[in-house]
PDB file of N, CA and C in Angstrom:
ATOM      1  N   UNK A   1     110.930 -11.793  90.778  1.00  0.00           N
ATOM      2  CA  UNK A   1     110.295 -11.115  89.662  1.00  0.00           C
ATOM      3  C   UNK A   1     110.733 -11.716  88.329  1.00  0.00           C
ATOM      4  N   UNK A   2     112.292 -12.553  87.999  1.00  0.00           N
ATOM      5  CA  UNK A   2     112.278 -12.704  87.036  1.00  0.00           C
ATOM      6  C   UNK A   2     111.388 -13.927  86.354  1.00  0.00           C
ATOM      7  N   UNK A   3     111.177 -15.055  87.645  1.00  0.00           N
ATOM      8  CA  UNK A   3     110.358 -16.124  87.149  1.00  0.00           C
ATOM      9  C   UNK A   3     109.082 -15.534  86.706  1.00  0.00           C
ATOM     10  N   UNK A   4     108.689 -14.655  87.706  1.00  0.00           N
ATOM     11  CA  UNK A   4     107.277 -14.509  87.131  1.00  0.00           C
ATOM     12  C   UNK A   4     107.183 -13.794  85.554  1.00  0.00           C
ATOM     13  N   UNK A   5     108.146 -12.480  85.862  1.00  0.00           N
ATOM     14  CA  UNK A   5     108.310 -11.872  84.407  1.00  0.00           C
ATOM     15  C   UNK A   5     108.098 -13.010  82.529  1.00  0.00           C
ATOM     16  N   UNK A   6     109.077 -14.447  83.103  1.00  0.00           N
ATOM     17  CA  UNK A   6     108.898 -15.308  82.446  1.00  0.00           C
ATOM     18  C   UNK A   6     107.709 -15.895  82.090  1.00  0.00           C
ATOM     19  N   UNK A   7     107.294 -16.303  83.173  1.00  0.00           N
ATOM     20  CA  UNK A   7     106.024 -16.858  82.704  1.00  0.00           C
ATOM     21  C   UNK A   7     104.754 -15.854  82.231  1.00  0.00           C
ATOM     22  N   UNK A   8     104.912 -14.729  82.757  1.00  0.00           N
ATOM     23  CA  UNK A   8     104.200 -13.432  81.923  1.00  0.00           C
ATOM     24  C   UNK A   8     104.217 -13.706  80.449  1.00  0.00           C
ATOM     25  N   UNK A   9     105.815 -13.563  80.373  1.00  0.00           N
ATOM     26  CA  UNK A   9     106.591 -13.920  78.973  1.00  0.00           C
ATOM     27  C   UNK A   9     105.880 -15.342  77.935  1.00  0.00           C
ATOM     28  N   UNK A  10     105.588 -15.731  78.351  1.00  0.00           N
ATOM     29  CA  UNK A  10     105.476 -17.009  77.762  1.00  0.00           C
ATOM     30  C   UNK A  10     103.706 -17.231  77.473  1.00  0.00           C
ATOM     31  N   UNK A  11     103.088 -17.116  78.493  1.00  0.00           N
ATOM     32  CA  UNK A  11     101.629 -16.677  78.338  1.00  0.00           C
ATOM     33  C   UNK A  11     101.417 -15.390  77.394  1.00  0.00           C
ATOM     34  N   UNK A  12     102.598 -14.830  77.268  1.00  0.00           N
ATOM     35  CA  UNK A  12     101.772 -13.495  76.071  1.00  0.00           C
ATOM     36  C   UNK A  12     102.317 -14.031  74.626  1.00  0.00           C
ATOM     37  N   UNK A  13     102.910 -14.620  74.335  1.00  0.00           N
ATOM     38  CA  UNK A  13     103.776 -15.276  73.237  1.00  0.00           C
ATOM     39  C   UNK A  13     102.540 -16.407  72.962  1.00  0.00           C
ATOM     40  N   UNK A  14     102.265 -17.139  73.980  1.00  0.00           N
ATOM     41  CA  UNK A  14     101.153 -17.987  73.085  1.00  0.00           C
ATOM     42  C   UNK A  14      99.682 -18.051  73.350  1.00  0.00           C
ATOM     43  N   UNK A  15      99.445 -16.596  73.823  1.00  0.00           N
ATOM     44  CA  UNK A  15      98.078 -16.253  74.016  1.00  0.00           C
ATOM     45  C   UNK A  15      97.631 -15.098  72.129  1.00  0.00           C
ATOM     46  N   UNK A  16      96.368 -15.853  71.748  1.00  0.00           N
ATOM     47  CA  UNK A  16      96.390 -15.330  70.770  1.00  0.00           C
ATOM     48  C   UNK A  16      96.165 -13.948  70.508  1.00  0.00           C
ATOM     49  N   UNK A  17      95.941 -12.397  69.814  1.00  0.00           N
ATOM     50  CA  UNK A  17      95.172 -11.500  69.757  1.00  0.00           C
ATOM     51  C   UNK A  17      94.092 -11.547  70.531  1.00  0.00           C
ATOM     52  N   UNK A  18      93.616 -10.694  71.312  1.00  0.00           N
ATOM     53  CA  UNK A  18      92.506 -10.193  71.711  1.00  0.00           C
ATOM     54  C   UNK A  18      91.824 -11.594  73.012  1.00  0.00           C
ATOM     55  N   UNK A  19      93.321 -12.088  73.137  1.00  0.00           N
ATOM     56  CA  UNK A  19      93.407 -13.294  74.891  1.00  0.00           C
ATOM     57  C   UNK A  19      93.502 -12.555  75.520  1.00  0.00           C
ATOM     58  N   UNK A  20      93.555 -12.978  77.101  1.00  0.00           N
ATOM     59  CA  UNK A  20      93.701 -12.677  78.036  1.00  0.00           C
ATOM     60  C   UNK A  20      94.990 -13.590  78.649  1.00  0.00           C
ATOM     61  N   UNK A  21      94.958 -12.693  79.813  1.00  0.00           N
ATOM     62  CA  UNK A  21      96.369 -13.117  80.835  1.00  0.00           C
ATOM     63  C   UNK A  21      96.019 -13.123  82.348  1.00  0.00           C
ATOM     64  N   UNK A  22      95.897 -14.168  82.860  1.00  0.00           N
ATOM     65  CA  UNK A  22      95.490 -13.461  84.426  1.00  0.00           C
ATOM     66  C   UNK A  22      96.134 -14.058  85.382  1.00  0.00           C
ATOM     67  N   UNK A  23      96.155 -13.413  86.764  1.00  0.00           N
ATOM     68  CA  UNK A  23      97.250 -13.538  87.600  1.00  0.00           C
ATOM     69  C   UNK A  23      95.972 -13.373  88.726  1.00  0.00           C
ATOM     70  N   UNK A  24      96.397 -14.482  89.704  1.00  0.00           N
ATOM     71  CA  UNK A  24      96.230 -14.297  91.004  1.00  0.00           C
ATOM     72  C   UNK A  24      96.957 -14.615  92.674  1.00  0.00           C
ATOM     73  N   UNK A  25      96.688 -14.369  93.117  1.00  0.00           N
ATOM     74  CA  UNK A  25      97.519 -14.962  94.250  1.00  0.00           C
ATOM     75  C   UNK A  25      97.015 -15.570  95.801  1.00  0.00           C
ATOM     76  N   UNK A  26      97.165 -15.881  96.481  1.00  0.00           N
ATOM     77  CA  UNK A  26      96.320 -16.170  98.099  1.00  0.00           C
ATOM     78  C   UNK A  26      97.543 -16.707  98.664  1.00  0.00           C
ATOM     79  N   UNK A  27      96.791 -16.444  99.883  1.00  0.00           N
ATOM     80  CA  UNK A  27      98.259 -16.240 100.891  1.00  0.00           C
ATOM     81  C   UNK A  27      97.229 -17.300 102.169  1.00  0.00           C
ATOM     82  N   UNK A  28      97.910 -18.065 102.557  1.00  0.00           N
ATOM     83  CA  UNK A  28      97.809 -18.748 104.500  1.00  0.00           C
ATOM     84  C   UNK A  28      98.693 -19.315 104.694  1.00  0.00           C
ATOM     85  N   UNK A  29      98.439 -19.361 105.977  1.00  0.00           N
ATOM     86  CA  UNK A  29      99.430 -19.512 106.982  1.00  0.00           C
ATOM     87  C   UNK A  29     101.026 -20.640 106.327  1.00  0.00           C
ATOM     88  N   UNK A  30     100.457 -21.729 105.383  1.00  0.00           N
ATOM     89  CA  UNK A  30     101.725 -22.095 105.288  1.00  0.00           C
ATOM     90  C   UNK A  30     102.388 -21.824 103.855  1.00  0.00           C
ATOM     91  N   UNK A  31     101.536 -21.021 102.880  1.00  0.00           N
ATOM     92  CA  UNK A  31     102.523 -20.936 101.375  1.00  0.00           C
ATOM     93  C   UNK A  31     101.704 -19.864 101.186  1.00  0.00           C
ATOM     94  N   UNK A  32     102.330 -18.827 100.242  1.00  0.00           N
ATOM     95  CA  UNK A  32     101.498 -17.686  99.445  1.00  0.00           C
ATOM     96  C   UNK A  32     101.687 -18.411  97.603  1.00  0.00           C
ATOM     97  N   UNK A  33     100.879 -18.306  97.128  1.00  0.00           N
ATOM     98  CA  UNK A  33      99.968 -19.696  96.005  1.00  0.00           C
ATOM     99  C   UNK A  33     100.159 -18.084  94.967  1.00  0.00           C
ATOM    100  N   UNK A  34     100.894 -18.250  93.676  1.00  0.00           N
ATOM    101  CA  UNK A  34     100.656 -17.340  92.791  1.00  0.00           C
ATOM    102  C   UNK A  34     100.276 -18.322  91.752  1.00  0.00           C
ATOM    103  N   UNK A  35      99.120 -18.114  90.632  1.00  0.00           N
ATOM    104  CA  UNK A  35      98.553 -18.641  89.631  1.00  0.00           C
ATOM    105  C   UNK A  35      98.903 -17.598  88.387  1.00  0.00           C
ATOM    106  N   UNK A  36      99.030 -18.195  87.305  1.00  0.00           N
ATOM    107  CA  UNK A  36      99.343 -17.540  86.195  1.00  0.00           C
ATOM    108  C   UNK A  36      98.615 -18.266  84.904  1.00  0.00           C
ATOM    109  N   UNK A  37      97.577 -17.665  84.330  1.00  0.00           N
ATOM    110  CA  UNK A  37      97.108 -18.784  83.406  1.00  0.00           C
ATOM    111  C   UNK A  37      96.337 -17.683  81.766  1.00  0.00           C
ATOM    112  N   UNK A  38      96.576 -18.482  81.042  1.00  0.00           N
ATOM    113  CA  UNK A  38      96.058 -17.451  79.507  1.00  0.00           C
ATOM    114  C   UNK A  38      94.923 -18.081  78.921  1.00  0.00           C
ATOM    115  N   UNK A  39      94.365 -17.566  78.087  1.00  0.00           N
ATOM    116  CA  UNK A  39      93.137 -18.220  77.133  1.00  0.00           C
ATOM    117  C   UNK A  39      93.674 -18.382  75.740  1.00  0.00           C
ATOM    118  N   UNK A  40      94.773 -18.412  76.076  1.00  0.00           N
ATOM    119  CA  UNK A  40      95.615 -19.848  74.480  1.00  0.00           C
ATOM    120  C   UNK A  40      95.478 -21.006  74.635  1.00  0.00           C
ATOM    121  N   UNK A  41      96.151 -21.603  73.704  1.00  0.00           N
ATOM    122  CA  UNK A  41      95.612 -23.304  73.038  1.00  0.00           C
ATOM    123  C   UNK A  41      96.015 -24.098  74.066  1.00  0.00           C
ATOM    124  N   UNK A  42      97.282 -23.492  75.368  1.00  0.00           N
ATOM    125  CA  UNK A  42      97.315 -24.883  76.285  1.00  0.00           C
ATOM    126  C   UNK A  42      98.511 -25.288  75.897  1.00  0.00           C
ATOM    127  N   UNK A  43      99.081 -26.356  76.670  1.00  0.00           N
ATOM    128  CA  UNK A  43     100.238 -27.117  76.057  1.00  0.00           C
ATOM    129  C   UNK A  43      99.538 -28.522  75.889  1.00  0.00           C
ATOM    130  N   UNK A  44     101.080 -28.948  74.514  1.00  0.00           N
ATOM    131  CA  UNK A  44     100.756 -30.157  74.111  1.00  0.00           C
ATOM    132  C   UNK A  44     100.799 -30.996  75.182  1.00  0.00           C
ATOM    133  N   UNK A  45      99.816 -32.286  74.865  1.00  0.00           N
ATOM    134  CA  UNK A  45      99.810 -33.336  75.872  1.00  0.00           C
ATOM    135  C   UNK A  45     101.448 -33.522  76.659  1.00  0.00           C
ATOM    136  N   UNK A  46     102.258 -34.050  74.875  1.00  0.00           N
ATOM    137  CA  UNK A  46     103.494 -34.729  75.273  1.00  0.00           C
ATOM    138  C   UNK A  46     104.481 -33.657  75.642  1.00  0.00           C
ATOM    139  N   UNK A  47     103.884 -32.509  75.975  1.00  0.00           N
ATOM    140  CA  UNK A  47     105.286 -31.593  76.032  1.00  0.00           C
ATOM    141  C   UNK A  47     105.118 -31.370  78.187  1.00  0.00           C
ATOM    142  N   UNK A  48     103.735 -31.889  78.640  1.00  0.00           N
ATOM    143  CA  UNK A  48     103.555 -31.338  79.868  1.00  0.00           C
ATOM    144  C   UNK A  48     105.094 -31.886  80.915  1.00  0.00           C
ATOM    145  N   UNK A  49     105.047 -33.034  80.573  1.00  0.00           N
ATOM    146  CA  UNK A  49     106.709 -33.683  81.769  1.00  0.00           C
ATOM    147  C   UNK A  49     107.329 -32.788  81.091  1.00  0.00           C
ATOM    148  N   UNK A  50     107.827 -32.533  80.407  1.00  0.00           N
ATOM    149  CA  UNK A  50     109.627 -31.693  79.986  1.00  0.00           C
ATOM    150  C   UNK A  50     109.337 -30.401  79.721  1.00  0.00           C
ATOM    151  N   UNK A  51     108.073 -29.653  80.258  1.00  0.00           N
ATOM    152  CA  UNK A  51     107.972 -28.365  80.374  1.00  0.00           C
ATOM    153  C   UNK A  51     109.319 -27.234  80.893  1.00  0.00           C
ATOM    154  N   UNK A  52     109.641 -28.008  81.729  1.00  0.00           N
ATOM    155  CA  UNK A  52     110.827 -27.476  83.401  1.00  0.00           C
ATOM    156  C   UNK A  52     112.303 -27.778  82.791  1.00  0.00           C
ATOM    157  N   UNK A  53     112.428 -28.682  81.661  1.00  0.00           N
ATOM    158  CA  UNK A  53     114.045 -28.749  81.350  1.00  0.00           C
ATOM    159  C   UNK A  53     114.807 -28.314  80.104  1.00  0.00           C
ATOM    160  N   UNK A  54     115.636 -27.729  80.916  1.00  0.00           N
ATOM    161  CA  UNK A  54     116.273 -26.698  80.133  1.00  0.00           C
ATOM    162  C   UNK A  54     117.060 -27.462  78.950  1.00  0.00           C
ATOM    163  N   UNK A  55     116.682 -26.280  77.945  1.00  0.00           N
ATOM    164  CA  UNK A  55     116.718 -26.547  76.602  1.00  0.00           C
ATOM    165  C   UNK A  55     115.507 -26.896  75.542  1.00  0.00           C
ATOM    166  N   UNK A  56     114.590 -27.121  76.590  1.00  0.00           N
ATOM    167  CA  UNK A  56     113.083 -28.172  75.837  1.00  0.00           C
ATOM    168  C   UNK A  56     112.544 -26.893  75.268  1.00  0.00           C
ATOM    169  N   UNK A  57     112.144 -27.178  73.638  1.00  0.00           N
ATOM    170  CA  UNK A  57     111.167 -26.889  73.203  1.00  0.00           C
ATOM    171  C   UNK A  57     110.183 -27.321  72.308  1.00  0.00           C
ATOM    172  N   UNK A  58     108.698 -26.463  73.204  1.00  0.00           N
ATOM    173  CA  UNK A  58     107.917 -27.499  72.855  1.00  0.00           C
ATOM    174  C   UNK A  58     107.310 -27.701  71.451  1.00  0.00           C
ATOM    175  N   UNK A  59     106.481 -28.138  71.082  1.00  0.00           N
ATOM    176  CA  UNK A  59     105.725 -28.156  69.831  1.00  0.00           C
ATOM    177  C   UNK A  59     104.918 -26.970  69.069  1.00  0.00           C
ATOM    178  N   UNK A  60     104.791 -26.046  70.219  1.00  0.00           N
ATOM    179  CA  UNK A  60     103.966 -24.722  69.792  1.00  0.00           C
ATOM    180  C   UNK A  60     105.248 -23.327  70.281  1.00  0.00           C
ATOM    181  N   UNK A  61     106.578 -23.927  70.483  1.00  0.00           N
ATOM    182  CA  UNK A  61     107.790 -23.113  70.659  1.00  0.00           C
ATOM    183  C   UNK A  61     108.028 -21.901  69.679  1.00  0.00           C
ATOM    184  N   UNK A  62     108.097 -20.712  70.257  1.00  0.00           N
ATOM    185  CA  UNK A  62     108.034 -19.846  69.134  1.00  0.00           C
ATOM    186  C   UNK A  62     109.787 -19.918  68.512  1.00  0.00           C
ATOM    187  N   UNK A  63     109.741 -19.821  67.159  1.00  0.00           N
ATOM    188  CA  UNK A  63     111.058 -19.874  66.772  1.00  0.00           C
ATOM    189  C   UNK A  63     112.612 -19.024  67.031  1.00  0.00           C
ATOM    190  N   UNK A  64     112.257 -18.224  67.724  1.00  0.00           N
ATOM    191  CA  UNK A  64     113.483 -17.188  68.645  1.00  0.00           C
ATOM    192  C   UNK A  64     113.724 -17.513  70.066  1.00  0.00           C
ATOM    193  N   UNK A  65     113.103 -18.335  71.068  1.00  0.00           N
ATOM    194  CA  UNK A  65     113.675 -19.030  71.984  1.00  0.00           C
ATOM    195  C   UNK A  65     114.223 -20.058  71.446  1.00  0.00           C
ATOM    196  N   UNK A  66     115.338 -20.593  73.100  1.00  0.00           N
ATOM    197  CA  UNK A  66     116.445 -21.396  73.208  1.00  0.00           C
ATOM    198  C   UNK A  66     115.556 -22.347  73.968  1.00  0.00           C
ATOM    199  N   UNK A  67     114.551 -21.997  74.777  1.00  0.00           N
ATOM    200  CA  UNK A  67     114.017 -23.140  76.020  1.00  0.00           C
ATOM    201  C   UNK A  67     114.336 -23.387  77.501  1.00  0.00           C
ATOM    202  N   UNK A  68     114.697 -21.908  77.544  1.00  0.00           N
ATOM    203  CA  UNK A  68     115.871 -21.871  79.167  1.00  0.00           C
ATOM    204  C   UNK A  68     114.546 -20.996  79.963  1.00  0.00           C
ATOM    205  N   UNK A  69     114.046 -20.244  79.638  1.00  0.00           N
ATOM    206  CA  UNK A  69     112.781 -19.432  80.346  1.00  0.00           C
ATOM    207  C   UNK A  69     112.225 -20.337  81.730  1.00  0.00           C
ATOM    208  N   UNK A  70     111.527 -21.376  81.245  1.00  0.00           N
ATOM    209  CA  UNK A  70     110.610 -22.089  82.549  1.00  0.00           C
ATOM    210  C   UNK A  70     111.640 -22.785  83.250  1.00  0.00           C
ATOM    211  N   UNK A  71     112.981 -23.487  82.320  1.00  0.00           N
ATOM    212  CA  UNK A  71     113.804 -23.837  83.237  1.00  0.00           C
ATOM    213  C   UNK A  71     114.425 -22.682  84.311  1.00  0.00           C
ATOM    214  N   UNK A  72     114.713 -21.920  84.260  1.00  0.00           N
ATOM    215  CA  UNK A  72     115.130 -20.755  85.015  1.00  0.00           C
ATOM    216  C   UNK A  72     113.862 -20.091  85.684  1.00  0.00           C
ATOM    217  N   UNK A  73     113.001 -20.136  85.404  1.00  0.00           N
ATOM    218  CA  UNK A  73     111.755 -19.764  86.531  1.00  0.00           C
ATOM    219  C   UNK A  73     111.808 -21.402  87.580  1.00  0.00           C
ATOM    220  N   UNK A  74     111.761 -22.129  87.366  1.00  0.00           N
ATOM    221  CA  UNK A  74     111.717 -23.120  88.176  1.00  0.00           C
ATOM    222  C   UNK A  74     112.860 -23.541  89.182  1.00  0.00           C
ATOM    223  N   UNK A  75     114.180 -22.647  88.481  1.00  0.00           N
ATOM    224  CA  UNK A  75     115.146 -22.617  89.195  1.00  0.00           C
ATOM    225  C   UNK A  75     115.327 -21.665  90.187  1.00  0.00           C
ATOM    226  N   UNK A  76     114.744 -20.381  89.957  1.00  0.00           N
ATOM    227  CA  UNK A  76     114.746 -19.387  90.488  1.00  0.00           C
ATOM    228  C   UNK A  76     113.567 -19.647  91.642  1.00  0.00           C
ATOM    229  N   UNK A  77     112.468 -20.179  91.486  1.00  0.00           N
ATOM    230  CA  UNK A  77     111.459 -20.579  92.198  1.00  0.00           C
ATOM    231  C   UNK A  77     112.041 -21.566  93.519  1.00  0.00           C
ATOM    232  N   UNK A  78     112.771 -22.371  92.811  1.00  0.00           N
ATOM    233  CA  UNK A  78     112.776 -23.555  94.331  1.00  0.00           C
ATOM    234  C   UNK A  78     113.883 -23.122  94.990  1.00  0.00           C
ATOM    235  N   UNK A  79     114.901 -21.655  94.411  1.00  0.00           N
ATOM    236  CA  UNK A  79     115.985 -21.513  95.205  1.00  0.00           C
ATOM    237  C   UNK A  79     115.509 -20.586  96.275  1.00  0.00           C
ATOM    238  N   UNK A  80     114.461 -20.021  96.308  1.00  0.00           N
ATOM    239  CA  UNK A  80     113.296 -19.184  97.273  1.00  0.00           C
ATOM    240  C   UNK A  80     112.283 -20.712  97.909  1.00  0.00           C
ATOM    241  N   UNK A  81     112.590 -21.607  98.490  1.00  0.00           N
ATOM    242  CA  UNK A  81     111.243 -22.515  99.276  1.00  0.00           C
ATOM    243  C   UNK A  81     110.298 -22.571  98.247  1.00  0.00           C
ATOM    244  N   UNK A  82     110.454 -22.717  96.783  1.00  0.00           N
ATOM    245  CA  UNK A  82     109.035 -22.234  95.985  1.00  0.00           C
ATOM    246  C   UNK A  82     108.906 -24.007  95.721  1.00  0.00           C
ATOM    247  N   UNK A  83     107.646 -24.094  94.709  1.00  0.00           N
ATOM    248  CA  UNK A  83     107.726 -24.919  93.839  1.00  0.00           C
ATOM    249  C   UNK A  83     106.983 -24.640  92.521  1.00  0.00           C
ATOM    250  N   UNK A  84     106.625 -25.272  91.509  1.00  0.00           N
ATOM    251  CA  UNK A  84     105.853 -24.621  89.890  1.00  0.00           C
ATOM    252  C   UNK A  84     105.440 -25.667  89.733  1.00  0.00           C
ATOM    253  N   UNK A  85     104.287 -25.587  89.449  1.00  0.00           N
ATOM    254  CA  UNK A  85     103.749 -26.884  88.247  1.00  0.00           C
ATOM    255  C   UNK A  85     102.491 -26.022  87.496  1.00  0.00           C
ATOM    256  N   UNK A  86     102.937 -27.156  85.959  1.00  0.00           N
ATOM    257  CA  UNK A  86     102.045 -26.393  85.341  1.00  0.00           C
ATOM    258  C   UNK A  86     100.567 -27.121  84.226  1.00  0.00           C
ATOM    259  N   UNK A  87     100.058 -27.231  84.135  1.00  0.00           N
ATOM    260  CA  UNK A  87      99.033 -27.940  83.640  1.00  0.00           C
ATOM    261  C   UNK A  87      98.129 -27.041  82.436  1.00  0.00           C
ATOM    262  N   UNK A  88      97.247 -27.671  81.539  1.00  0.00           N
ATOM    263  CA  UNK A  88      96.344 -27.352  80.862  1.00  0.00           C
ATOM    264  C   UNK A  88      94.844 -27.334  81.746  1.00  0.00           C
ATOM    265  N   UNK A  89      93.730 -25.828  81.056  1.00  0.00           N
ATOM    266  CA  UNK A  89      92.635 -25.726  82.378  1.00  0.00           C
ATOM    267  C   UNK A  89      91.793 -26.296  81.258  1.00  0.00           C
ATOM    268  N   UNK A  90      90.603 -26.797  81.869  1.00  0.00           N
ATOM    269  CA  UNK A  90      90.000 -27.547  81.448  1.00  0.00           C
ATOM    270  C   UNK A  90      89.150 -26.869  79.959  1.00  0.00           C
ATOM    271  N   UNK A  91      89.190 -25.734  80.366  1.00  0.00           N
ATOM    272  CA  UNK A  91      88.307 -24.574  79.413  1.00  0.00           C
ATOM    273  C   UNK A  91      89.188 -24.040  77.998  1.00  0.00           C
ATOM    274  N   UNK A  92      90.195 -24.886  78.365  1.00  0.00           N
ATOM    275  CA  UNK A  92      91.913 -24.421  77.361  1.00  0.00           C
ATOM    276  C   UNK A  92      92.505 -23.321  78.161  1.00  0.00           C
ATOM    277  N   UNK A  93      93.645 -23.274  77.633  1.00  0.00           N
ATOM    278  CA  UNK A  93      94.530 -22.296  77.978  1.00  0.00           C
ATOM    279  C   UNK A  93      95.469 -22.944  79.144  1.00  0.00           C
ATOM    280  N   UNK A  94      96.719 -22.246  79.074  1.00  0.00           N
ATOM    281  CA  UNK A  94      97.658 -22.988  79.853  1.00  0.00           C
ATOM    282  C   UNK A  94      97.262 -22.197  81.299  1.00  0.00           C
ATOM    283  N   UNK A  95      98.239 -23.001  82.595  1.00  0.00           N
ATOM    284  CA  UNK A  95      98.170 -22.811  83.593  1.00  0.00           C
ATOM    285  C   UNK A  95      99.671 -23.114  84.557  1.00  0.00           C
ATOM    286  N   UNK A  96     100.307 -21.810  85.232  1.00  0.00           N
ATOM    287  CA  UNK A  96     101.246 -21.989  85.970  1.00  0.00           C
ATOM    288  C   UNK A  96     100.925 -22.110  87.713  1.00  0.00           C
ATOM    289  N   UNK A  97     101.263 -22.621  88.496  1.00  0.00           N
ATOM    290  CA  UNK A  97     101.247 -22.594  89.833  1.00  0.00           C
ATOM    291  C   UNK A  97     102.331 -22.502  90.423  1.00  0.00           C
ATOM    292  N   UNK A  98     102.627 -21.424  91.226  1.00  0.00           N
ATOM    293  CA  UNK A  98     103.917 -21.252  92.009  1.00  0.00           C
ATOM    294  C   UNK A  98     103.285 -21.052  93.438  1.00  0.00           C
ATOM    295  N   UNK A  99     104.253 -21.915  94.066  1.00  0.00           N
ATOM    296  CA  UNK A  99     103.668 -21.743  95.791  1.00  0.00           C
ATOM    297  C   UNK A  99     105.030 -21.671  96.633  1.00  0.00           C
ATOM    298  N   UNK A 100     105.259 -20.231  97.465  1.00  0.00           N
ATOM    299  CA  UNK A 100     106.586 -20.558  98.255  1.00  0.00           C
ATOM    300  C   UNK A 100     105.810 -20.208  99.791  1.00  0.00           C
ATOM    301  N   UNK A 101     106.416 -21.647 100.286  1.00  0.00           N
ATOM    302  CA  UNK A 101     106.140 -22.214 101.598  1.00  0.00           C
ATOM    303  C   UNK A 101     106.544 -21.378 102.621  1.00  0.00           C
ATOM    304  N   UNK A 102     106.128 -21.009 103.560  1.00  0.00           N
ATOM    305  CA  UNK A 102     106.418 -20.727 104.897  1.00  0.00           C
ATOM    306  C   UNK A 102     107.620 -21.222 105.730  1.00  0.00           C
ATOM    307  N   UNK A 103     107.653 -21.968 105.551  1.00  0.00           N
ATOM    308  CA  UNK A 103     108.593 -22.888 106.601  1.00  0.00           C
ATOM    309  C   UNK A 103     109.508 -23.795 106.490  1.00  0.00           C
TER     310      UNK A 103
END
């Protein structure tokens, strides 16, 4: 719960007034797939590699984080079989993927 709480966290911080937030999930046989994605601006091109390391912040960083959030969801993620990646959707707005494996 806390990774996800985070990335909740982070999608409402740079989703603008009157955005959205949405969450889904699907489940087979070998990973259950949680998606997390907002209708904000997206991340910067150059910030997508150093999203995951702790301390990074990015270019649209709100000024009261440190930059430990996604590092610690990603930590918390792969210490459960998980993994995260996260990308910009084509329509804007950012996008998280967490998938913890079966096996």
């Amino acid at each position: 719960m806390e990774a996800i709480i985070n990335l909740l966290k982070n999608c409402m911080e740079h989703t603008p007034p009157g955005g959205v937030i949405h969450c889904s999930y699907e489940q087979n046989p070998i990973y259950t797939q949680i998606k997390i994605w907002d209708t904000g601006a997206g991340f910067a091109k150059e910030d997508l590699p150093h999203l995951f390391e702790r301390f990074y912040r990015g270019q649209n960083a709100i000024h009261s984080g440190i930059g430990i959030g996604l590092s610690l969801s990603k930590a918390i993620i792969e210490s459960q079989n998980g993994t995260i990646s996260a990308k910009n959707l084509v329509d804007g707005g950012a996008c998280y993927e967490i998938r913890f494996y079966s096996h």
